[in-house]
N, C-alpha and C. Protein backbone atom coordinates (compact mmCIF):
# COMPACT_ATOMS: atom_id res chain seq x y z
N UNK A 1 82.70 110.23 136.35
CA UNK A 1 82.36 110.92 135.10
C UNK A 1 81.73 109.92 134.14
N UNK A 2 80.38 110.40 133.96
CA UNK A 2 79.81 109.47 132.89
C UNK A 2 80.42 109.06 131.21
N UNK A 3 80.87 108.26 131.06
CA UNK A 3 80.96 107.88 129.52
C UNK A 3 79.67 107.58 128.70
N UNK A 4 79.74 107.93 127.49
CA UNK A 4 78.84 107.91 126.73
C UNK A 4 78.93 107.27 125.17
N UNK A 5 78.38 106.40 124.88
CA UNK A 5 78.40 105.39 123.83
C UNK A 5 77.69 104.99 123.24
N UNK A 6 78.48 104.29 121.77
CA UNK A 6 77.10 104.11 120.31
C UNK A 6 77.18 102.58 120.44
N UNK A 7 76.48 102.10 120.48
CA UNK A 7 76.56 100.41 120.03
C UNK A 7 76.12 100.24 118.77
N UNK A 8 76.95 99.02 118.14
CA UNK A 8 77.11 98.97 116.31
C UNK A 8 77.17 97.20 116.59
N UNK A 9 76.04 96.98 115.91
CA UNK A 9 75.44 95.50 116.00
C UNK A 9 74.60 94.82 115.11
N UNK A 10 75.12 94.15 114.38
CA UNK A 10 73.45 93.65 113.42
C UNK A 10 72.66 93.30 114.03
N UNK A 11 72.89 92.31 114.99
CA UNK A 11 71.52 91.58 115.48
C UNK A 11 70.97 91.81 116.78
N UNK A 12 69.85 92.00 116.55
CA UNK A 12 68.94 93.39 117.37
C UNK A 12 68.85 92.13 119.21
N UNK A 13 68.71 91.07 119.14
CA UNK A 13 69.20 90.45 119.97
C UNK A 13 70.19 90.91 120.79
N UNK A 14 71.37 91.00 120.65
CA UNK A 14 73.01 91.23 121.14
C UNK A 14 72.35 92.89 121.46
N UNK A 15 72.05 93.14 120.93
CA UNK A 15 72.00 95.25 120.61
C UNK A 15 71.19 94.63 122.20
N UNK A 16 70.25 94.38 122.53
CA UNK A 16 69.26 94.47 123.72
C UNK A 16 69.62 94.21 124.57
N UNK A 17 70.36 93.27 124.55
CA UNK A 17 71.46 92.28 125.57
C UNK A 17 72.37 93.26 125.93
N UNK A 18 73.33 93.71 125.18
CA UNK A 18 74.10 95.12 125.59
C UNK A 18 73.21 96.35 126.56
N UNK A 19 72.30 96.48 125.98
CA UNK A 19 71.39 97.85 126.54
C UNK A 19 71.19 97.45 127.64
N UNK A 20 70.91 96.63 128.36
CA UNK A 20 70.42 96.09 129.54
C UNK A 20 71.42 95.67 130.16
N UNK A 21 72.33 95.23 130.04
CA UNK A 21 73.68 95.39 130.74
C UNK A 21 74.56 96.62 131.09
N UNK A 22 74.25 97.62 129.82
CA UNK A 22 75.61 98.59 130.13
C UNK A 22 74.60 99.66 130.85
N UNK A 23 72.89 99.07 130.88
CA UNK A 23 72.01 100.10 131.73
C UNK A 23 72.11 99.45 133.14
N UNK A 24 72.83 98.81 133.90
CA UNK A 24 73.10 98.80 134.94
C UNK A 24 74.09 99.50 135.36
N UNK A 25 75.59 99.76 134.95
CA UNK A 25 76.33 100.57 134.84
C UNK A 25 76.22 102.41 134.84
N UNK A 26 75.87 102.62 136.04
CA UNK A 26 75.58 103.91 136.48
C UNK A 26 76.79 104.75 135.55
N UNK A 27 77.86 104.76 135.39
CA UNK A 27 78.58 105.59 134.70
C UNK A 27 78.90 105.43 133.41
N UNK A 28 77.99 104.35 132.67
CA UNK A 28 77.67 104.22 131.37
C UNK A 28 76.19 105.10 130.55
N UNK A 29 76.48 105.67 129.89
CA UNK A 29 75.50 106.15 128.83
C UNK A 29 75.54 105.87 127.56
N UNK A 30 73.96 104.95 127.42
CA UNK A 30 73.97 104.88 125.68
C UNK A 30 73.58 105.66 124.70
N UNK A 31 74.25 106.86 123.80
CA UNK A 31 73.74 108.11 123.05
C UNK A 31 72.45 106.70 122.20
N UNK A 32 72.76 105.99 121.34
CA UNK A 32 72.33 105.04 120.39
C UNK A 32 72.58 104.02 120.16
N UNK A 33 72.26 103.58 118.92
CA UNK A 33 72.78 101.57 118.66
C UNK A 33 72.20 101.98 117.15
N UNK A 34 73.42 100.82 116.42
CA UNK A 34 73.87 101.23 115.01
C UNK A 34 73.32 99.86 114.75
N UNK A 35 72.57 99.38 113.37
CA UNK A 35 72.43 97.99 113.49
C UNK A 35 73.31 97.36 111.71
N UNK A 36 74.17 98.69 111.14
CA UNK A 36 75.23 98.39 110.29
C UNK A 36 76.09 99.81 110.31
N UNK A 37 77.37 99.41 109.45
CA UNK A 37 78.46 100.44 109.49
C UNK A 37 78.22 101.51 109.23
N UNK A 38 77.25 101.51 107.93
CA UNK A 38 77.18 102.99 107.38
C UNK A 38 76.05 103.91 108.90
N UNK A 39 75.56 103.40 109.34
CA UNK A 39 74.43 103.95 110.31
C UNK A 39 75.79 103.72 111.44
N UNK A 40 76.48 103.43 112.08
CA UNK A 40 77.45 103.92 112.63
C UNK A 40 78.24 105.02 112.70
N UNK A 41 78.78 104.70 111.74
CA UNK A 41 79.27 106.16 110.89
C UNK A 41 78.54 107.74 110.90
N UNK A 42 77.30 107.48 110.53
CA UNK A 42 76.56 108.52 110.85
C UNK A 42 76.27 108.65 112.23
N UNK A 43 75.92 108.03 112.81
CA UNK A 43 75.53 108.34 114.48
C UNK A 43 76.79 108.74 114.96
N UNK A 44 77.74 108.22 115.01
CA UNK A 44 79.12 108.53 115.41
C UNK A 44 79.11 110.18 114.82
N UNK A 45 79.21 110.69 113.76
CA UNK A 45 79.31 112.27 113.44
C UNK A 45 78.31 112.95 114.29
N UNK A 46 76.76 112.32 114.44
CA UNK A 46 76.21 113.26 114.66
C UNK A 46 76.05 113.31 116.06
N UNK A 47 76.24 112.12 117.17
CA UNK A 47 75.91 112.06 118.60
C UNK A 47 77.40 112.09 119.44
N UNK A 48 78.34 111.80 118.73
CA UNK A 48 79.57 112.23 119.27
C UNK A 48 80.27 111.58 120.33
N UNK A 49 79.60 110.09 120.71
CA UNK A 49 80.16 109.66 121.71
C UNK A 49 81.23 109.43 121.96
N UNK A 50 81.83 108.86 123.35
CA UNK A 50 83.51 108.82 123.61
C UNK A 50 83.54 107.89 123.00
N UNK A 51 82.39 106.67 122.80
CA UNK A 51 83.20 105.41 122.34
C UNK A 51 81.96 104.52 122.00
N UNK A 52 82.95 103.92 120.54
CA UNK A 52 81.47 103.18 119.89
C UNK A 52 81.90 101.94 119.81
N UNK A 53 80.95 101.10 120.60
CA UNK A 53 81.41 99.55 120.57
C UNK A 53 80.77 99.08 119.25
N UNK A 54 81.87 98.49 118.84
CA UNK A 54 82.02 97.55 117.10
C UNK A 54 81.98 96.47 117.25
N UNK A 55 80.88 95.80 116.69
CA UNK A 55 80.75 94.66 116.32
C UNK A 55 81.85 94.72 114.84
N UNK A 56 82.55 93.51 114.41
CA UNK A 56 83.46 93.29 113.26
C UNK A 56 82.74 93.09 112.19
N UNK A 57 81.87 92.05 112.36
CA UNK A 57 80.87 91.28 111.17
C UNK A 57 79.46 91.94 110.72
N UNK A 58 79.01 92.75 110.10
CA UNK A 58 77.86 93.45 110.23
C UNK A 58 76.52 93.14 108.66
N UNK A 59 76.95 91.81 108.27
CA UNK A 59 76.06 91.86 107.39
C UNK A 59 76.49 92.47 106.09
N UNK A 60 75.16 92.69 105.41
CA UNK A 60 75.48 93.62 103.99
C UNK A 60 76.04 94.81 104.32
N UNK A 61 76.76 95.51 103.53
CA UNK A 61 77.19 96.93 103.57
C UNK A 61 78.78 96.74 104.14
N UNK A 62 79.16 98.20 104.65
CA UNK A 62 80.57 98.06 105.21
C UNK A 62 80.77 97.02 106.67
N UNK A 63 81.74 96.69 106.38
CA UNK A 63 82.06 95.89 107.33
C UNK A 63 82.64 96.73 109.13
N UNK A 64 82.38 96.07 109.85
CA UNK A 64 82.83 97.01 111.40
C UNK A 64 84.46 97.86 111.21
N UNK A 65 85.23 96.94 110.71
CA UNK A 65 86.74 97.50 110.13
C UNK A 65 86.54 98.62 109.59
N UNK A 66 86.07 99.01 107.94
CA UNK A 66 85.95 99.89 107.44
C UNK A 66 85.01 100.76 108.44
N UNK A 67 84.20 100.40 108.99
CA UNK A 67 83.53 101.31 109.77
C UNK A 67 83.97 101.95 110.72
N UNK A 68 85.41 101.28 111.44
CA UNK A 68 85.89 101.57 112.71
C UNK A 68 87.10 103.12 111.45
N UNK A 69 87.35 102.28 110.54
CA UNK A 69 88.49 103.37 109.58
C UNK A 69 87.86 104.91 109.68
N UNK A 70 86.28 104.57 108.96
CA UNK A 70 85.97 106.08 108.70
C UNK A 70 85.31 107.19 110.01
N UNK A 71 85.50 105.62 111.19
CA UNK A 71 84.54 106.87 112.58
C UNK A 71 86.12 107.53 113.15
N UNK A 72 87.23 106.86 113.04
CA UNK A 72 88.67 107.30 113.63
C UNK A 72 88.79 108.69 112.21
N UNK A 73 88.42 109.08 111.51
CA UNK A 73 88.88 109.46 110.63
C UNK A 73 88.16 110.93 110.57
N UNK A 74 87.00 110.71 111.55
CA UNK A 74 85.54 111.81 111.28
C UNK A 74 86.82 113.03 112.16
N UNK A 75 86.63 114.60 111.82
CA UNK A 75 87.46 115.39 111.51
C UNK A 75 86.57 115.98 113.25
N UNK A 76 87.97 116.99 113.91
CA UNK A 76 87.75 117.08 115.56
C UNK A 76 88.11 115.71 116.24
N UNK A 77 87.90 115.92 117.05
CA UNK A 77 87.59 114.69 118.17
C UNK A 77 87.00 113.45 117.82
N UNK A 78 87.40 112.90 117.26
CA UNK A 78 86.15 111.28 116.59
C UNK A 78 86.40 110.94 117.62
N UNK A 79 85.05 109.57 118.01
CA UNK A 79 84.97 108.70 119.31
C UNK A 79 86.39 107.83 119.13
N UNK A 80 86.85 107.45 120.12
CA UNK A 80 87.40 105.87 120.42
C UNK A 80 86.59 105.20 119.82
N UNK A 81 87.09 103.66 118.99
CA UNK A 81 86.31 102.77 118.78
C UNK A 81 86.50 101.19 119.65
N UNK A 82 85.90 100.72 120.26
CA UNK A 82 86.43 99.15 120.90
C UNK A 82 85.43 98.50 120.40
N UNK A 83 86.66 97.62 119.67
CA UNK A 83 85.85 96.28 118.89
C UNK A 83 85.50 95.41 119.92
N UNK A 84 84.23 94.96 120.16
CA UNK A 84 83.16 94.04 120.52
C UNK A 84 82.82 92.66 120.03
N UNK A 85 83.63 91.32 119.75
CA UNK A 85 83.28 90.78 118.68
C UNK A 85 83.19 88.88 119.25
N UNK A 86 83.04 87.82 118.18
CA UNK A 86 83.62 86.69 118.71
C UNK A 86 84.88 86.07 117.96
N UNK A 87 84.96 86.89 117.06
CA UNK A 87 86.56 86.79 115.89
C UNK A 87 87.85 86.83 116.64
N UNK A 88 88.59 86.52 117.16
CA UNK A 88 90.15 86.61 117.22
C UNK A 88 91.11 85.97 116.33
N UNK A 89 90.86 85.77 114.86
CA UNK A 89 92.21 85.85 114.31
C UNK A 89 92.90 86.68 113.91
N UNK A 90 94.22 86.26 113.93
CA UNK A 90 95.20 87.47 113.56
C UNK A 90 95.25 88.50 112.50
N UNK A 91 94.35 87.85 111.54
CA UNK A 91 93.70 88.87 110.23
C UNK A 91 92.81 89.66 110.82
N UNK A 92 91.93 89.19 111.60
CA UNK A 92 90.68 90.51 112.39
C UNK A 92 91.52 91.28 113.24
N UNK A 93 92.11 91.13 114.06
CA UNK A 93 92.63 91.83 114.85
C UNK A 93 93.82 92.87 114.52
N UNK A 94 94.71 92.32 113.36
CA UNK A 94 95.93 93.22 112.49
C UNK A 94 94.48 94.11 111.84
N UNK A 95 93.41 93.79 110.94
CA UNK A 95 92.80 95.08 110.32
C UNK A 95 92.10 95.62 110.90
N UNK A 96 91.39 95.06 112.42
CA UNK A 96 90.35 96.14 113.56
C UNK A 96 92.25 97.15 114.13
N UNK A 97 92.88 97.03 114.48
CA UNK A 97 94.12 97.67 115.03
C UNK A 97 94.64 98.79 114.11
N UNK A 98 94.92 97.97 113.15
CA UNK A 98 95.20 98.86 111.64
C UNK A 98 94.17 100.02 111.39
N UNK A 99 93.11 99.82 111.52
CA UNK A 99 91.67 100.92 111.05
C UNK A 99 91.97 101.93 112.30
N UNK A 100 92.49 101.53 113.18
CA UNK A 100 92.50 102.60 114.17
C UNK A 100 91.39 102.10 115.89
N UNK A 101 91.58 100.83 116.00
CA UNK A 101 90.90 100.53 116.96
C UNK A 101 91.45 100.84 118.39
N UNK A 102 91.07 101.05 119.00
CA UNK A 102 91.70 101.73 120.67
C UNK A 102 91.69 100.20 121.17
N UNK A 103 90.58 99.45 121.18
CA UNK A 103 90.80 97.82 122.15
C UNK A 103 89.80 97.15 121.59
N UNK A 104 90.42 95.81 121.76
CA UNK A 104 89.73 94.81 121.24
C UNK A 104 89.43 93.84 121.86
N UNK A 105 87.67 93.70 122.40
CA UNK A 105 87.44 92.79 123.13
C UNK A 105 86.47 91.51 122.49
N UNK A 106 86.65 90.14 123.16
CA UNK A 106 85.93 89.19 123.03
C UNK A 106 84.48 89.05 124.03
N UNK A 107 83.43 88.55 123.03
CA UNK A 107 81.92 88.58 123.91
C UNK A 107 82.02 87.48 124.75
N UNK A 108 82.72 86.80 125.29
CA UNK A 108 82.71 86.04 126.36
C UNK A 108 83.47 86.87 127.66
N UNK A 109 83.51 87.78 127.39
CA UNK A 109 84.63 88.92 128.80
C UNK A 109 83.77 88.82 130.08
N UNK A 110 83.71 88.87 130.80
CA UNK A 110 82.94 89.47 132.05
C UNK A 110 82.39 90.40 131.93
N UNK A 111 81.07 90.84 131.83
CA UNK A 111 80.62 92.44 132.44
C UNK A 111 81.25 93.36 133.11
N UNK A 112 81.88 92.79 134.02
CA UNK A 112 83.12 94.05 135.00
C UNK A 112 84.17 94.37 133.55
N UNK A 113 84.72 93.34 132.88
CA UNK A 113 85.68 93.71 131.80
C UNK A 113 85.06 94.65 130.77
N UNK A 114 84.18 93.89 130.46
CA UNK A 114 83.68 94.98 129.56
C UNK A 114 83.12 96.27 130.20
N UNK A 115 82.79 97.05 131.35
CA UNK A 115 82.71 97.94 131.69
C UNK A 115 84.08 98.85 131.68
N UNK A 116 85.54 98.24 132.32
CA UNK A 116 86.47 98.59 132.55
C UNK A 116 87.17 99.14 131.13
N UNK A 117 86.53 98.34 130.39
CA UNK A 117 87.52 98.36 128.87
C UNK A 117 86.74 99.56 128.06
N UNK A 118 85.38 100.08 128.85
CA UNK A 118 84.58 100.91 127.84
C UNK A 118 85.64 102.39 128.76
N UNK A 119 85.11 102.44 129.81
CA UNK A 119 85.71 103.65 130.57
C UNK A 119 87.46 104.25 129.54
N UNK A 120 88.18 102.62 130.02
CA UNK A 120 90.04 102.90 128.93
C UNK A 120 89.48 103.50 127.98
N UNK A 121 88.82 103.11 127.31
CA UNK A 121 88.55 103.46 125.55
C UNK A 121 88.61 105.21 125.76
N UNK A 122 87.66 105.44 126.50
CA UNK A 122 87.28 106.59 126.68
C UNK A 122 88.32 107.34 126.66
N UNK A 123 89.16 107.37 127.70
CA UNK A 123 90.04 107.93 127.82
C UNK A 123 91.41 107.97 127.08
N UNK A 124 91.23 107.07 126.10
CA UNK A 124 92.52 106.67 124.44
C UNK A 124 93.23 105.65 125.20
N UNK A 125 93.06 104.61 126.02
CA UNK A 125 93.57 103.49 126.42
C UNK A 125 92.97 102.26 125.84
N UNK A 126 94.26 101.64 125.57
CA UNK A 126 93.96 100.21 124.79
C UNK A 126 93.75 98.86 125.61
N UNK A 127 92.98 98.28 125.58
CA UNK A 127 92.26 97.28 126.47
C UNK A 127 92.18 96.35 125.68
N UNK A 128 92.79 94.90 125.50
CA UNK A 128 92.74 93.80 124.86
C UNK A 128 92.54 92.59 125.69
N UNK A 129 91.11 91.62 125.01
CA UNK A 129 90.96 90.78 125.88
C UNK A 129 91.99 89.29 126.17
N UNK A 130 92.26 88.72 126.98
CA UNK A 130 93.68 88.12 126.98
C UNK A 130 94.25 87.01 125.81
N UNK A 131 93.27 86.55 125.11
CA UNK A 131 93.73 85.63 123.80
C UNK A 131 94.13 87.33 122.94
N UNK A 132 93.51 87.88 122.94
CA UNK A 132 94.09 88.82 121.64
C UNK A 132 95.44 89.50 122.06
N UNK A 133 95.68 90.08 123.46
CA UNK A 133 96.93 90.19 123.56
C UNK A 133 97.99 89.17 123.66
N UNK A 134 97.75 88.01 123.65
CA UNK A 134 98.53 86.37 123.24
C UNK A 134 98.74 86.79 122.31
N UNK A 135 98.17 87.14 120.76
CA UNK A 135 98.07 86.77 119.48
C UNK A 135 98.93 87.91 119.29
N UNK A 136 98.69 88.83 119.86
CA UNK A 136 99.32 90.18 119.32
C UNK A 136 101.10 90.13 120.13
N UNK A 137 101.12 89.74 121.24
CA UNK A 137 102.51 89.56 121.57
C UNK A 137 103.29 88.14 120.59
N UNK A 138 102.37 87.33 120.56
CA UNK A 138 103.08 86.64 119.63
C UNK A 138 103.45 86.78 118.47
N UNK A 139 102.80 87.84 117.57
CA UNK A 139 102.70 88.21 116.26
C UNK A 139 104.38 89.33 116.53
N UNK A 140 104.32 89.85 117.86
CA UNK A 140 105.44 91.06 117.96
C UNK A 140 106.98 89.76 117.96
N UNK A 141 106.42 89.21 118.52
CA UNK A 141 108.04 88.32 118.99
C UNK A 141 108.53 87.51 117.56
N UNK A 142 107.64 87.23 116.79
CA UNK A 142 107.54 86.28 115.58
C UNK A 142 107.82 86.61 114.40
N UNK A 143 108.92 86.41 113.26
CA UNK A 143 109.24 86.68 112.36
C UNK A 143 108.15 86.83 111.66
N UNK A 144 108.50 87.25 110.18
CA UNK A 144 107.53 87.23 109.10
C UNK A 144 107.28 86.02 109.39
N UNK A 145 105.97 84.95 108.64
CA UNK A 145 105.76 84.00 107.94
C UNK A 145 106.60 83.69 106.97
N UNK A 146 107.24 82.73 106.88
CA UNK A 146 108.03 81.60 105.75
C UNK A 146 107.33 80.74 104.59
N UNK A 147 106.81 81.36 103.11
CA UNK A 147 105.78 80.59 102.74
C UNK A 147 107.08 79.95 101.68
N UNK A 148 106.64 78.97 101.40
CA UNK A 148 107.24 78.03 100.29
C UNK A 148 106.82 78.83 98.85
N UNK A 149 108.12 78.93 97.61
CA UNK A 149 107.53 79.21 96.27
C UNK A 149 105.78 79.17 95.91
N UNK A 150 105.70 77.46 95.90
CA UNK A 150 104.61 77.20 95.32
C UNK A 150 103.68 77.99 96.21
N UNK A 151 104.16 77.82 97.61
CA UNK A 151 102.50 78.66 98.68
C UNK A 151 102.41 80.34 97.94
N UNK A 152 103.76 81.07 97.59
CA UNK A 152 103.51 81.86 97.23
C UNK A 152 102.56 82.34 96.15
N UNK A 153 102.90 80.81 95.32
CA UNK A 153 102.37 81.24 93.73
C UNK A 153 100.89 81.02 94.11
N UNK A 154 100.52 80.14 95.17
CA UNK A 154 98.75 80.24 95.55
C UNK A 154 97.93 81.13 95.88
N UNK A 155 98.93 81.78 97.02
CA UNK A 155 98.38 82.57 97.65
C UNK A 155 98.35 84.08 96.70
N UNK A 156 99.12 84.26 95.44
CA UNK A 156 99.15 84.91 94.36
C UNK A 156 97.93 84.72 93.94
N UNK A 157 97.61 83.43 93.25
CA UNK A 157 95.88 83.48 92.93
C UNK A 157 94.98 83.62 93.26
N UNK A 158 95.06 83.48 95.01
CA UNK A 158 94.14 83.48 95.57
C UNK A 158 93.76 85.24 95.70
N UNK A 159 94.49 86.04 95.69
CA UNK A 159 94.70 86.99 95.75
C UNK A 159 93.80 88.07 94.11
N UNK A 160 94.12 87.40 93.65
CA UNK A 160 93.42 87.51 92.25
C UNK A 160 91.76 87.03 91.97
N UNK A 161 91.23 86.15 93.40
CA UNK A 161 90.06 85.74 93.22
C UNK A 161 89.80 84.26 92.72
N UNK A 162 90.96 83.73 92.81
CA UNK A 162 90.87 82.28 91.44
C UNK A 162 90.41 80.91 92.54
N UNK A 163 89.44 80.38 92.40
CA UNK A 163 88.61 79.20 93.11
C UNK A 163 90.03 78.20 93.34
N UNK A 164 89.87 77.44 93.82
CA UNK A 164 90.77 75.43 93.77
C UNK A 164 90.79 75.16 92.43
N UNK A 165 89.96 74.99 92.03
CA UNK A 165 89.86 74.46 90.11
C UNK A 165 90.82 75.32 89.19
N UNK A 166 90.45 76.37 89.10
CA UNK A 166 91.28 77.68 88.58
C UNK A 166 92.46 77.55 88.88
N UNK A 167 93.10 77.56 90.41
CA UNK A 167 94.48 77.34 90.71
C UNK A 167 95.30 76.27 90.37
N UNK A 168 94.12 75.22 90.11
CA UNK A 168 94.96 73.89 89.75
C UNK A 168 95.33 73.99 88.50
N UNK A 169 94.25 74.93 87.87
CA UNK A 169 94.22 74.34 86.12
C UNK A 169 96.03 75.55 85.78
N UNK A 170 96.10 76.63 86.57
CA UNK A 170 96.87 77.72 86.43
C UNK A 170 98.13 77.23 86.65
N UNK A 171 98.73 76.23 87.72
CA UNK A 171 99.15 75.85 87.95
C UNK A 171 99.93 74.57 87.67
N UNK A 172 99.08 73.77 87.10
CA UNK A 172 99.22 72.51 86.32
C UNK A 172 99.51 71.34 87.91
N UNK A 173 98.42 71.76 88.50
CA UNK A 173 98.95 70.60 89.56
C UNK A 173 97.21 70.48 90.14
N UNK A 174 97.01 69.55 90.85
CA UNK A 174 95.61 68.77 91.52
C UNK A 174 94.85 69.41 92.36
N UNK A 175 93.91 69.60 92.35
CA UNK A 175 92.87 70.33 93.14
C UNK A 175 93.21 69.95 94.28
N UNK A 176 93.84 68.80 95.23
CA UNK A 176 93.75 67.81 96.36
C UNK A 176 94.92 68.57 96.96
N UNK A 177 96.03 69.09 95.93
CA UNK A 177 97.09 69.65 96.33
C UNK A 177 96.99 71.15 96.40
N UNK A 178 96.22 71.97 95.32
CA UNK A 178 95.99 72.82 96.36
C UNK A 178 95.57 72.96 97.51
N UNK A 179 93.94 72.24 98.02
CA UNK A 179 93.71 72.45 99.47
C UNK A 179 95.04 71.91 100.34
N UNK A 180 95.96 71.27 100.01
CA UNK A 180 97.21 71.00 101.16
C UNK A 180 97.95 72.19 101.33
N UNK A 181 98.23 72.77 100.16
CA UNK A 181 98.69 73.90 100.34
C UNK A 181 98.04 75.46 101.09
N UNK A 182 96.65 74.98 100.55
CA UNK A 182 96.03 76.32 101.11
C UNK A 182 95.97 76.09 103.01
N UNK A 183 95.84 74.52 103.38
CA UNK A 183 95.62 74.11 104.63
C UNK A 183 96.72 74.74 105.43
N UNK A 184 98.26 74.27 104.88
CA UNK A 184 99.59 74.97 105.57
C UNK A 184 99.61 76.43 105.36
N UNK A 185 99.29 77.04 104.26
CA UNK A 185 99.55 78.83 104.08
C UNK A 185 98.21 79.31 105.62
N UNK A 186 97.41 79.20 105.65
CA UNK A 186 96.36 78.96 106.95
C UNK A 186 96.87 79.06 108.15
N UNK A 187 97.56 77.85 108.55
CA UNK A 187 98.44 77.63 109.34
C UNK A 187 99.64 78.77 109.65
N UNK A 188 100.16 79.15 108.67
CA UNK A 188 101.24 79.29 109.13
C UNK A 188 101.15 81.05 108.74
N UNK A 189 99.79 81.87 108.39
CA UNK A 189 99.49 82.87 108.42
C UNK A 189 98.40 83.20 109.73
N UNK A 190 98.24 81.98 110.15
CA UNK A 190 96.96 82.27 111.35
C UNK A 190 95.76 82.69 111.54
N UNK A 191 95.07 81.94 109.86
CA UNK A 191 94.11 82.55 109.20
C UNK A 191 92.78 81.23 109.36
N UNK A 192 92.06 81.56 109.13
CA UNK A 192 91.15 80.46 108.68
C UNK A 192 89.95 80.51 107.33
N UNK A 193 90.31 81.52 106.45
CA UNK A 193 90.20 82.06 104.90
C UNK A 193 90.63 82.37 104.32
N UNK A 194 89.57 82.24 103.13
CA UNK A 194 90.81 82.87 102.43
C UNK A 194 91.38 84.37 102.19
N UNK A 195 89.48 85.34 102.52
CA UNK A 195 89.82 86.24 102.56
C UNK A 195 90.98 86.88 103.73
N UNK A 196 90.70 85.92 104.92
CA UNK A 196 92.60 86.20 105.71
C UNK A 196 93.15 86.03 105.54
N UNK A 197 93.71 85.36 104.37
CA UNK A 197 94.89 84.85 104.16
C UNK A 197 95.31 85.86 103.30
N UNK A 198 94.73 86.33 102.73
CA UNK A 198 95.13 87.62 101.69
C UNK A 198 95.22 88.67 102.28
N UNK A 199 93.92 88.98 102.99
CA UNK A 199 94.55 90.34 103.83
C UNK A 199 95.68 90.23 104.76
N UNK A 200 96.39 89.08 105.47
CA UNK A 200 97.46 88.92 106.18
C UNK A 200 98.34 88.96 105.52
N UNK A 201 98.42 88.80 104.25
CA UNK A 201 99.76 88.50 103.09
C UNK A 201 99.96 89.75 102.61
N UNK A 202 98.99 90.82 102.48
CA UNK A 202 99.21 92.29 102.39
C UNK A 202 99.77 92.96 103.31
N UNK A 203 99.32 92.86 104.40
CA UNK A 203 100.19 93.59 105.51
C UNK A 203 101.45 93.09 105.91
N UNK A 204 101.81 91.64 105.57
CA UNK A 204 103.15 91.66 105.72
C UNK A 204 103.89 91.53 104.58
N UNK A 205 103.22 92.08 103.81
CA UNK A 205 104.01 92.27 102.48
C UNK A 205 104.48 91.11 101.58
N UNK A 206 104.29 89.81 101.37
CA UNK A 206 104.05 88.83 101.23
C UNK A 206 103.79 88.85 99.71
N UNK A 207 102.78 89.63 99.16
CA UNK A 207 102.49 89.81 97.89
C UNK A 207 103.15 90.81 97.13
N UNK A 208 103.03 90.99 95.88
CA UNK A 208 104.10 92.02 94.92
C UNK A 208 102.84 93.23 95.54
C-alpha cells in the first residue's frame, strides 16, 4: 500500500535530495514539498498526506515545532508528522514530541531507515532514531534536574530575555560568573542555548 507524503524543508538542496531518494521507493509517494511552516501547514490541509516529513529549523516564519503543533491539530484525520532533522537535544526533541510528533529521525539514518520510519508514521507508529531514543529513555529514568538557587535566579533572567551584562548588573555578581553558571545550567538541562534552556525549564517546571 502506497504511502503518501509532504516534505517541509528550507533548503531546496535537501528538498531534491529527498525527492530522488524517496522516488526510488516504489511504495513512497510525494503529494509536495513545503520550503517553510506556514506553506506546510497549508499543503498538509489541502493534499492530506499520511505523513509530512519536518524539517525542525525552517528559517523566517514558524518554526517545524509550531508547524508540526498546528498540522496534528488540522480537524478529521491530520497527517502523522516525522521530524526529519540534524538537532537531537533534549529541548528539540521534548518540544517536536510535545507538538505531537509520531517519530523523530536524524539525517544521517540509512535510506532503508528512513523508508521504514515513513511507512510506521503512516500507520501512528513511533520510530526514533537510536541517539534520540538514548535521550528519551534517559530523560524517562532521570529525575528532574537539580539547579542551584543562584542557577535558578539565572535561568529566571534568562527567561525574561536579559543578555550576561544585564544578569550580572541584576544580580550584583561578574559577567565571567554568569557564563559559569549558564555553562553548568546547559549541562545539567541538556541544552546548548539559551533558548533550550528555557524551553526545558518550562516543561519541567523549573520556572514560577
Amino acid at each position: 500500500m502506497t504511502t503518501t507524503i509532504l516534505l517541509c524543508d528550507d533548503h531546496v538542496v535537501v528538498r531534491a535530495g529527498l525527492l530522488a531518494l524517496l522516488g526510488s521507493e516504489p511504495d513512497i509517494e510525494v503529494l509536495g514539498e513545503a520550503g517553510s511552516g506556514e506553506e506546510a501547514v497549508a499543503l498538509a490541509a489541502k493534499l492530506r498526506p499520511d505523513v509530512v516529513l519536518m524539517d525542525l529549523q525552517l528559517g523566517e516564519g514558524i518554526d517545524g515545532v509550531e508547524a508540526t503543533r498546528r498540522i496534528t491539530a488540522l480537524p478529521g484525520r491530520p497527517p502523522h508528522v516525522l521530524v526529519l532533522t540534524t538537532y537531537d537535544t533534549d529541548a528539540d526533541i521534548n518540544r517536536a514530541i510535545g507538538a505531537g510528533a509520531t517519530g523523530y529521525l536524524l539525517k544521517a539514518e540509512r535510506p532503508e531507515e528512513l523508508f521504514a520510519a515513513i511507512h510506521a508514521a503512516a500507520r501512528g507508529r513511533t520510530t526514533l532514531s537510536p541517539p534520540v531514543a538514548s535521550r528519551v529513555m534517559a530523560q524517562m529514568r532521570g529525575s528532574r534536574p537539580t539547579l542551584t538557587e543562584r542557577e535558578l535566579d539565572i535561568l529566571g533572567q534568562l527567561a525574561h530575555g536579559l543578555g550576561n551584562r544585564e544578569i550580572a548588573r541584576a544580580l550584583f555578581i561578574s559577567e565571567a560568573t554568569v557564563k559559569t553558571h549558564l555553562g553548568r545550567i546547559y549541562d545539567k538541562l541538556g541544552v546548548d542555548t539559551r533558548a533550550g534552556a528555557v524551553a526545558v525549564a518550562k516543561e519541567q517546571r523549573l520556572l514560577p
